[in-house]
PDB file of N, CA and C in Angstrom:
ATOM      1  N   UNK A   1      20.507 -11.983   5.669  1.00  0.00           N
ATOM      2  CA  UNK A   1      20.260 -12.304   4.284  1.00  0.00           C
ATOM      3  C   UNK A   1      19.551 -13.654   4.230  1.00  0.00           C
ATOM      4  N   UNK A   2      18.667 -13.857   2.885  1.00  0.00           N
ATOM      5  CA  UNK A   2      18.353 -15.201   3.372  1.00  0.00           C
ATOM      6  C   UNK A   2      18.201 -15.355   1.506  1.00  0.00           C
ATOM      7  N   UNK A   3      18.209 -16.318   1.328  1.00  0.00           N
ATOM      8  CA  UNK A   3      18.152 -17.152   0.011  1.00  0.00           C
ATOM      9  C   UNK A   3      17.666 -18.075  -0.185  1.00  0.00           C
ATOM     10  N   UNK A   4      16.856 -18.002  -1.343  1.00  0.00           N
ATOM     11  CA  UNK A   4      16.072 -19.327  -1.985  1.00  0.00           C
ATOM     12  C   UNK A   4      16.384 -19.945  -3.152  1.00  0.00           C
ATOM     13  N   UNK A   5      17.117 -21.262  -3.117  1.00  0.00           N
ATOM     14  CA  UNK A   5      17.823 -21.363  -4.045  1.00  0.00           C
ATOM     15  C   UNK A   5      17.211 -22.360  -5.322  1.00  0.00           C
ATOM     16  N   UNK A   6      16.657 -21.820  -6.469  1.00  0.00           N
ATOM     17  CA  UNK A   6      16.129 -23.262  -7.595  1.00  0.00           C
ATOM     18  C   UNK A   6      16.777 -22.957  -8.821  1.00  0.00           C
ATOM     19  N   UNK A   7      17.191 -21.866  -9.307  1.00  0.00           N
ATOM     20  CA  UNK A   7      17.540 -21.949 -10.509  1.00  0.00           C
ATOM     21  C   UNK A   7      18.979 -21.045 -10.782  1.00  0.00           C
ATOM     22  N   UNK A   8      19.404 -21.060 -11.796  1.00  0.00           N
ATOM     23  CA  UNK A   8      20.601 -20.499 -12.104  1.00  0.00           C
ATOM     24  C   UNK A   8      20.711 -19.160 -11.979  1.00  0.00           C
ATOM     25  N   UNK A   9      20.082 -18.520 -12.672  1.00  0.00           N
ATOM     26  CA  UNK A   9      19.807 -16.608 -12.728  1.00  0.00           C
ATOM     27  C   UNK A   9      19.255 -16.518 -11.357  1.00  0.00           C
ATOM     28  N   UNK A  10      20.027 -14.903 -10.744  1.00  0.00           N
ATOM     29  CA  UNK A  10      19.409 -14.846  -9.761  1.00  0.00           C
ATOM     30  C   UNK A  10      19.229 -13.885  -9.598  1.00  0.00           C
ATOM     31  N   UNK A  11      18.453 -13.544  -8.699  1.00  0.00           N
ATOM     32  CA  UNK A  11      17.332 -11.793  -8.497  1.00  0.00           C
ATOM     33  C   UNK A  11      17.831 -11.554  -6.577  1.00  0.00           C
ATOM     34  N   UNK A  12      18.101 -10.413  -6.598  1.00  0.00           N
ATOM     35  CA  UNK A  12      18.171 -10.096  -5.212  1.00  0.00           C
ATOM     36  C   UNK A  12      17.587  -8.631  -5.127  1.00  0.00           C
ATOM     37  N   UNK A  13      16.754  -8.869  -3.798  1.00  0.00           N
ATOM     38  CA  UNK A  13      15.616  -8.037  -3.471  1.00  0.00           C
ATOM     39  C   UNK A  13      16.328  -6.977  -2.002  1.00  0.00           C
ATOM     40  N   UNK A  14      16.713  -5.689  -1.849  1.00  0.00           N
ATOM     41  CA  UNK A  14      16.701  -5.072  -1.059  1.00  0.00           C
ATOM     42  C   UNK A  14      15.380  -4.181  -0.312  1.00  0.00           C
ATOM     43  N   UNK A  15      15.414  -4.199   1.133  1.00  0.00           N
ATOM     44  CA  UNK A  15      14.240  -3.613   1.685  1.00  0.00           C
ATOM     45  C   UNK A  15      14.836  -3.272   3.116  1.00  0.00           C
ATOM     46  N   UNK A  16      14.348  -2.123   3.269  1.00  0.00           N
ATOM     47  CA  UNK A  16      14.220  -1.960   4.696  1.00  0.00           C
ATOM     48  C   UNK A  16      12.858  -2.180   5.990  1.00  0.00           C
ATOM     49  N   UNK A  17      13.042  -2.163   6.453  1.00  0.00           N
ATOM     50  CA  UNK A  17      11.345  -2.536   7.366  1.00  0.00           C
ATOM     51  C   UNK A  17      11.573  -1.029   8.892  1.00  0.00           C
ATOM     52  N   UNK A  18      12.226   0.009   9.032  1.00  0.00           N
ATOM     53  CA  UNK A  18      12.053   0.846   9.562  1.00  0.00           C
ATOM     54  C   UNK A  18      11.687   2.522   8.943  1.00  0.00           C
ATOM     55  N   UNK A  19      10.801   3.090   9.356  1.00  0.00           N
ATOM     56  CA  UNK A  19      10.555   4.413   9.353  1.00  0.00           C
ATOM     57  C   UNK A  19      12.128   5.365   9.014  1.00  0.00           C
ATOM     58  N   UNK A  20      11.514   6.173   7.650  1.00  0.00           N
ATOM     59  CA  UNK A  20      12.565   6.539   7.801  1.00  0.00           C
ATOM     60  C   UNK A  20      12.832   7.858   8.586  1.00  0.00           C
ATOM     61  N   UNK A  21      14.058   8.363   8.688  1.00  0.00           N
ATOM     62  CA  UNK A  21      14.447   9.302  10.131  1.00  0.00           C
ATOM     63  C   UNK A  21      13.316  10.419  10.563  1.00  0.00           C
ATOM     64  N   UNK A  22      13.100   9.836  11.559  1.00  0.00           N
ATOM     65  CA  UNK A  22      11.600  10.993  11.541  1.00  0.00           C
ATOM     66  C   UNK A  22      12.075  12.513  11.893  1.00  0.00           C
ATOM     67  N   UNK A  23      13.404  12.735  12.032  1.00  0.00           N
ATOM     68  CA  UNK A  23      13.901  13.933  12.789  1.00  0.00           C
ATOM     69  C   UNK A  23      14.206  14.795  11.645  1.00  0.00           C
ATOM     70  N   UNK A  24      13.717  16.232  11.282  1.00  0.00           N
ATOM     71  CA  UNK A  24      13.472  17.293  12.114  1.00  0.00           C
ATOM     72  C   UNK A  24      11.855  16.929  12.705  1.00  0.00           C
ATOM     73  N   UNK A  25      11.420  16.606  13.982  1.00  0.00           N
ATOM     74  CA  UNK A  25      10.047  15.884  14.373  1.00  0.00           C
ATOM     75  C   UNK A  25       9.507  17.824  13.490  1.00  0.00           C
ATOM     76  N   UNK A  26       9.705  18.891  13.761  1.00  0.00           N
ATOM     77  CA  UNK A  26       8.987  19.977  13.636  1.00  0.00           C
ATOM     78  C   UNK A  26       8.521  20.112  12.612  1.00  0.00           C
ATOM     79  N   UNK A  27       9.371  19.691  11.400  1.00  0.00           N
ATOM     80  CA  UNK A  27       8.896  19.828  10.112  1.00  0.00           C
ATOM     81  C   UNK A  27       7.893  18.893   9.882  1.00  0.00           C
ATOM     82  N   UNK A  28       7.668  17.653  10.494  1.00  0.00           N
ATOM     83  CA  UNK A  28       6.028  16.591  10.031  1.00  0.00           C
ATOM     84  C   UNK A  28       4.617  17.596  11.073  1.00  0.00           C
ATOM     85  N   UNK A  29       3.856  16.714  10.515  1.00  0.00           N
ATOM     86  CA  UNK A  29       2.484  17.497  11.398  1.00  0.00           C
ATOM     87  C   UNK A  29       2.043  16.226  12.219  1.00  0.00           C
ATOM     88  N   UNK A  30       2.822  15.105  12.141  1.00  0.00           N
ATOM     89  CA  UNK A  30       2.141  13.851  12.839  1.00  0.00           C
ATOM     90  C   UNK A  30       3.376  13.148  13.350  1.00  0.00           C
ATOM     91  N   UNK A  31       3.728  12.750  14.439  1.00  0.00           N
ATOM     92  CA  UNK A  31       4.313  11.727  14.987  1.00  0.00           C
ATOM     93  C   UNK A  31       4.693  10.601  13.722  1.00  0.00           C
ATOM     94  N   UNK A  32       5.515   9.677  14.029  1.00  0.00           N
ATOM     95  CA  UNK A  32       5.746   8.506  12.732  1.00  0.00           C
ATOM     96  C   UNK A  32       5.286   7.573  12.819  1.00  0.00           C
ATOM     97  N   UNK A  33       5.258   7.676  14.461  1.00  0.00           N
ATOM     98  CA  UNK A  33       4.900   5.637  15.239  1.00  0.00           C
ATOM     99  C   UNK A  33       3.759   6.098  15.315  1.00  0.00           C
ATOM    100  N   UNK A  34       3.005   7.291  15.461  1.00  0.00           N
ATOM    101  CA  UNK A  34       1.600   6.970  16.491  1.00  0.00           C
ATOM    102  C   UNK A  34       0.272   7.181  14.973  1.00  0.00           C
ATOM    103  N   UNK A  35      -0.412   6.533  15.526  1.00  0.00           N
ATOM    104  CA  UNK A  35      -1.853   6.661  14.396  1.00  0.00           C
ATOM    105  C   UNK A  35      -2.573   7.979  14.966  1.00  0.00           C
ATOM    106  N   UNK A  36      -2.942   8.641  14.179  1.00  0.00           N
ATOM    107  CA  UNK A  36      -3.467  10.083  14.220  1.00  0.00           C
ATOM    108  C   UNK A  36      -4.987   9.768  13.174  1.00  0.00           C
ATOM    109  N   UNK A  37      -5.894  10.733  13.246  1.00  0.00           N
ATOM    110  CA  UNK A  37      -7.326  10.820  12.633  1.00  0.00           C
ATOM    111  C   UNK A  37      -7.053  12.281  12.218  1.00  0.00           C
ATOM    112  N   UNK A  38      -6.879  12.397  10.816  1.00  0.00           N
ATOM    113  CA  UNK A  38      -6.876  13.655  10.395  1.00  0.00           C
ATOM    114  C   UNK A  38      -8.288  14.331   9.414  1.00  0.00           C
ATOM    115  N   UNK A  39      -8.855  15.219   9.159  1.00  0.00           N
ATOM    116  CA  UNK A  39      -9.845  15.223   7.955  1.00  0.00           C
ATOM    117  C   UNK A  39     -10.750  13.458   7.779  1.00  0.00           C
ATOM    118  N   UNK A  40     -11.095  12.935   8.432  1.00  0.00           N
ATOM    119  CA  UNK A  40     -11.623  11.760   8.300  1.00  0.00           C
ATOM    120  C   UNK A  40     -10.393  10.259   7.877  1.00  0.00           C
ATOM    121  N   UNK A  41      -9.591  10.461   7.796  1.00  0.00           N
ATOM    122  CA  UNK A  41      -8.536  10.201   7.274  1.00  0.00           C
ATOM    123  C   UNK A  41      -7.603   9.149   8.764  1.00  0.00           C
ATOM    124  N   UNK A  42      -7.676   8.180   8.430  1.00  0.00           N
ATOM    125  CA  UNK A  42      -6.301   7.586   9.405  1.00  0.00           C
ATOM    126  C   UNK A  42      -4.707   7.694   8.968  1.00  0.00           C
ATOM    127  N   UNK A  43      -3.780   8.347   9.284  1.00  0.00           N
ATOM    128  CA  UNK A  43      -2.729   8.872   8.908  1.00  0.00           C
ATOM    129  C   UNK A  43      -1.866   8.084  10.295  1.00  0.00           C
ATOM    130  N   UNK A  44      -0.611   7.355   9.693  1.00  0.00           N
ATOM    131  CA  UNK A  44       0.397   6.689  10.204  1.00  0.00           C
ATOM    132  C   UNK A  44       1.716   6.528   9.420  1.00  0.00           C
ATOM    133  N   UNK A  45       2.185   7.861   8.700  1.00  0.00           N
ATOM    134  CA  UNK A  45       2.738   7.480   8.156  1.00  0.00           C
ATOM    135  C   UNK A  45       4.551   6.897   8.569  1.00  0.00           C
ATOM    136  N   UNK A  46       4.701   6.219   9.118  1.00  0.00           N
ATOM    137  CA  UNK A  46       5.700   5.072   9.524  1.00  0.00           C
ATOM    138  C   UNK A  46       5.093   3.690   9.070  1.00  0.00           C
ATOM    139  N   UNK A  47       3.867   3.258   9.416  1.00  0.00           N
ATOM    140  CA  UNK A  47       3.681   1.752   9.222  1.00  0.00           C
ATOM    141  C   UNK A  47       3.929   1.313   7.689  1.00  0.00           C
ATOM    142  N   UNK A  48       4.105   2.142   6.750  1.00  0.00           N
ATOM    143  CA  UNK A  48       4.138   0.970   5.366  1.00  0.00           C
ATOM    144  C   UNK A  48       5.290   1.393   4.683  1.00  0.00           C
ATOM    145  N   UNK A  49       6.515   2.103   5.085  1.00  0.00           N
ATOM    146  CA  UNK A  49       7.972   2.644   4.280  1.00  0.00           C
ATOM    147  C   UNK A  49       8.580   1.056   4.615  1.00  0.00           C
ATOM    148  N   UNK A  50       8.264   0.308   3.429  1.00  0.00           N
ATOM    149  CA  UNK A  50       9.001  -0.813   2.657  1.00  0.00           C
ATOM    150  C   UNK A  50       8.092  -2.061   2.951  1.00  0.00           C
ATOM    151  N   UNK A  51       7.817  -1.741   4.219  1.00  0.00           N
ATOM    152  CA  UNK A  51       6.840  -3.150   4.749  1.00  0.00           C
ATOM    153  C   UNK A  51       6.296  -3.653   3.770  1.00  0.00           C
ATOM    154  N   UNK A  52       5.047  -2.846   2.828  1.00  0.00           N
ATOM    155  CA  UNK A  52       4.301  -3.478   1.835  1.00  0.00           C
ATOM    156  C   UNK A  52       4.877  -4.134   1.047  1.00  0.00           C
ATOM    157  N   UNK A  53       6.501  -3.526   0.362  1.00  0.00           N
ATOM    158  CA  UNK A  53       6.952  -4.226  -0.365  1.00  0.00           C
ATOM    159  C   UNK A  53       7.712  -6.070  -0.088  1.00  0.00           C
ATOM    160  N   UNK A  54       8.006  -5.761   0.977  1.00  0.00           N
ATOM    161  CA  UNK A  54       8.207  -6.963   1.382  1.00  0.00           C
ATOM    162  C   UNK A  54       7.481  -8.288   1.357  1.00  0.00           C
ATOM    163  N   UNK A  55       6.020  -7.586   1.684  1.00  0.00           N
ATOM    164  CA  UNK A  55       4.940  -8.746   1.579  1.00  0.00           C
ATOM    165  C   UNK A  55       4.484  -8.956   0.511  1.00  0.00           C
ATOM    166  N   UNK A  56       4.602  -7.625  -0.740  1.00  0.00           N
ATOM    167  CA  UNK A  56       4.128  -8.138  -1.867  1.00  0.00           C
ATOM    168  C   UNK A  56       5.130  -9.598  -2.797  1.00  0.00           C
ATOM    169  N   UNK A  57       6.355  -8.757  -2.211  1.00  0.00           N
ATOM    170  CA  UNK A  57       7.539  -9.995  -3.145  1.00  0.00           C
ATOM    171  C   UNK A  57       7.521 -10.999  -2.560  1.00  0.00           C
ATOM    172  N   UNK A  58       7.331 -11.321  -0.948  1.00  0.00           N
ATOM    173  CA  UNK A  58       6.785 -13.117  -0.588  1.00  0.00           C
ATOM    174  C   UNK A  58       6.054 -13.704  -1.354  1.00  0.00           C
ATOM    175  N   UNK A  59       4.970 -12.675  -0.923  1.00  0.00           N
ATOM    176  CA  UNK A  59       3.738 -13.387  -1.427  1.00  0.00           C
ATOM    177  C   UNK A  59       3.768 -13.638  -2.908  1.00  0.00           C
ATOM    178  N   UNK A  60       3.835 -13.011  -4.000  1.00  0.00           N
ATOM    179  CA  UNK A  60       4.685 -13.529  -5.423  1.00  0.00           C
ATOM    180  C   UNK A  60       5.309 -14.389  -5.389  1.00  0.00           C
ATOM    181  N   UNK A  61       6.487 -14.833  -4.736  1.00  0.00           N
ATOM    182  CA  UNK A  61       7.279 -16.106  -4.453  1.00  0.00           C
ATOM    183  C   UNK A  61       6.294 -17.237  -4.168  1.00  0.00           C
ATOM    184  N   UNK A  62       5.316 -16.796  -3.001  1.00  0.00           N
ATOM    185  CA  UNK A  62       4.576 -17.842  -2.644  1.00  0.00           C
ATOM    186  C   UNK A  62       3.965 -18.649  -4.115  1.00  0.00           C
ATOM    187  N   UNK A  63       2.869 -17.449  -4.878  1.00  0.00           N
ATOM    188  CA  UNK A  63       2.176 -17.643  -5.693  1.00  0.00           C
ATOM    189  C   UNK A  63       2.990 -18.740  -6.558  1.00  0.00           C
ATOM    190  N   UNK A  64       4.448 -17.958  -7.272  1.00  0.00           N
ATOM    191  CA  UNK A  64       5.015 -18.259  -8.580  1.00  0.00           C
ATOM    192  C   UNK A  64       5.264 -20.115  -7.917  1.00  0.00           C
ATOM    193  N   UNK A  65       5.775 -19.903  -6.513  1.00  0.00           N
ATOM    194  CA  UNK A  65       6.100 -21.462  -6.334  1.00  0.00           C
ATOM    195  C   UNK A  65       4.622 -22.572  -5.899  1.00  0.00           C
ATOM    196  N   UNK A  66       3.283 -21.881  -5.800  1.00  0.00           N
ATOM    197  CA  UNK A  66       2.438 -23.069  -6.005  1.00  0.00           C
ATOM    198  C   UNK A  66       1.806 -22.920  -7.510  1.00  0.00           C
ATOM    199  N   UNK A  67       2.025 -22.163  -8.167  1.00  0.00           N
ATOM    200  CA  UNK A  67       1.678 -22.424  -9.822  1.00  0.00           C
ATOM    201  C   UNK A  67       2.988 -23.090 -10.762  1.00  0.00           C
ATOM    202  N   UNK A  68       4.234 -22.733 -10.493  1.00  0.00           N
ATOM    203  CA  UNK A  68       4.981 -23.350 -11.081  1.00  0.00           C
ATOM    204  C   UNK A  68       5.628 -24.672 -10.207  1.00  0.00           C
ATOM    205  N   UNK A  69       5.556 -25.049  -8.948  1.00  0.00           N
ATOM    206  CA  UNK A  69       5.989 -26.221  -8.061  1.00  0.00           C
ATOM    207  C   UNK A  69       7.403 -25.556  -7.677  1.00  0.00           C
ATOM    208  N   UNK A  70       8.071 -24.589  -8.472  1.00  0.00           N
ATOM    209  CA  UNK A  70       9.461 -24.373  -7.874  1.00  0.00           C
ATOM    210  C   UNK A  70       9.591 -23.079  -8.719  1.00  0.00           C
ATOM    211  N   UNK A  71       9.916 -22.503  -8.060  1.00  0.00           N
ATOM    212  CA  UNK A  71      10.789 -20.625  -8.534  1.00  0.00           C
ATOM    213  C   UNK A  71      11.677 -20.919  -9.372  1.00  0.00           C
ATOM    214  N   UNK A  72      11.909 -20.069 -10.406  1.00  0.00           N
ATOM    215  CA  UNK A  72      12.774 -21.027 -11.429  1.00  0.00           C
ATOM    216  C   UNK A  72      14.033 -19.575 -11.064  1.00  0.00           C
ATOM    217  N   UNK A  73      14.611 -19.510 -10.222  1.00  0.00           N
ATOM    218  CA  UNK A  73      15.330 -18.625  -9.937  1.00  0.00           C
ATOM    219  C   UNK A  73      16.087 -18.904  -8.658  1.00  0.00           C
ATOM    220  N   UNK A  74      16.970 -17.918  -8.553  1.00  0.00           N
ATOM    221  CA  UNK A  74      17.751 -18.260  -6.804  1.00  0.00           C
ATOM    222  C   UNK A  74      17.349 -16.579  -6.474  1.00  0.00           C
ATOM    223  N   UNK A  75      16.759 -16.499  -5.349  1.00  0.00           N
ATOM    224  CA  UNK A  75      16.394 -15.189  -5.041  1.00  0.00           C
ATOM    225  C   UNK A  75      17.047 -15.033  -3.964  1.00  0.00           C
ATOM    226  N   UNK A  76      17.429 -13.820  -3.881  1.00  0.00           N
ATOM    227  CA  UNK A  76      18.541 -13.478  -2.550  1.00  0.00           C
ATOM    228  C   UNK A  76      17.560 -12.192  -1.708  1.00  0.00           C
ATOM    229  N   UNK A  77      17.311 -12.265  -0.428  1.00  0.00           N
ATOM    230  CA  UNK A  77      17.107 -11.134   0.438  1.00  0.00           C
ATOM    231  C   UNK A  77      17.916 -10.622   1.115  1.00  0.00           C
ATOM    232  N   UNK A  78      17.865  -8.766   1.058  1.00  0.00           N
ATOM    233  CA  UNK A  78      18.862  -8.419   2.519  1.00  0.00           C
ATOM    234  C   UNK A  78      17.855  -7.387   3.229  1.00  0.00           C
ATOM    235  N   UNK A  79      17.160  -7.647   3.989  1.00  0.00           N
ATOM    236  CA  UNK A  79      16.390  -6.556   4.678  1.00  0.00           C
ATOM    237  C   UNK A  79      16.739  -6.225   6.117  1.00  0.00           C
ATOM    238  N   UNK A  80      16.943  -4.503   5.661  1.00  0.00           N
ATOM    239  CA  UNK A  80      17.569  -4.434   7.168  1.00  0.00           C
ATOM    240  C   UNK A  80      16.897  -3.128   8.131  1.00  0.00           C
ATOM    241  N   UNK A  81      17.567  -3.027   8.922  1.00  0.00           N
ATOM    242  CA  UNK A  81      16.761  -1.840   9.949  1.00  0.00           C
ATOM    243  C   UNK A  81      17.886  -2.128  10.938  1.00  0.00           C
ATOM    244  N   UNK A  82      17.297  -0.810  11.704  1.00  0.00           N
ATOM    245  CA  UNK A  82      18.085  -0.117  12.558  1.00  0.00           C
ATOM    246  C   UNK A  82      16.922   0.088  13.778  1.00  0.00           C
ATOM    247  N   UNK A  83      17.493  -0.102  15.043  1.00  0.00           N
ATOM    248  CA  UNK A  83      16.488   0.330  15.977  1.00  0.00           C
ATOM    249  C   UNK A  83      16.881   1.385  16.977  1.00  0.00           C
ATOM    250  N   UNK A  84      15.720   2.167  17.457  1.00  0.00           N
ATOM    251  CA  UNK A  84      15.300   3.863  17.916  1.00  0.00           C
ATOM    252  C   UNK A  84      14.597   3.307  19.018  1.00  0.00           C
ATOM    253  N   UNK A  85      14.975   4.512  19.813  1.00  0.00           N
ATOM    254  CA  UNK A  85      14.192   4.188  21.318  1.00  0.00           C
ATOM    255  C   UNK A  85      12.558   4.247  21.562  1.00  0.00           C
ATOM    256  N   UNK A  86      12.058   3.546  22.003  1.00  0.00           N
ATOM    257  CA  UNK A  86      10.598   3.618  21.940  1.00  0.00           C
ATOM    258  C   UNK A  86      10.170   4.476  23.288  1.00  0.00           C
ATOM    259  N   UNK A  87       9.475   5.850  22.939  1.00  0.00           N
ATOM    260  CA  UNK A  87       9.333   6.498  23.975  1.00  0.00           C
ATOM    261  C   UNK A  87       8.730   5.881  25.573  1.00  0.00           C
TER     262      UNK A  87
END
């Protein structure tokens, strides 16, 4: 968990940063970890289940704290994952 603490009200942000269960593998048409070229198309779908969100809400934090000098909030993170064997 990690916390940023400036103001009274506070916002807490949940995220995960792993793929979610790729198993039954039979039912996808693509691996989760590996990058595939489909129809012209780059298809990976593992790399962005939560990731993006994560970087979008930093980076907002970042923004809100160099336009306002301080987050007028206490923001709480818990981002978690689980780790799978890498073939």
């Amino acid at each position: 968990m990690a916390v940023l603490k400036s103001g009274g009200k506070s916002v807490l942000f949940y995220n995960h940063y792993v793929v979610q269960p790729p198993e039954p593998l039979e039912e996808w048409s693509s691996d989760p970890f590996r990058l595939v070229r489909r129809d012209g198309l780059l298809i990976a779908r593992g790399v962005a289940d939560n990731k993006g969100n994560i970087v979008a809400r930093l980076a907002t934090i970042d923004v809100l704290h160099e336009i306002l000098g301080e987050v007028p909030l206490t923001i709480k993170f818990i981002v978690g994952g689980w780790r799978r064997k890498v073939h």
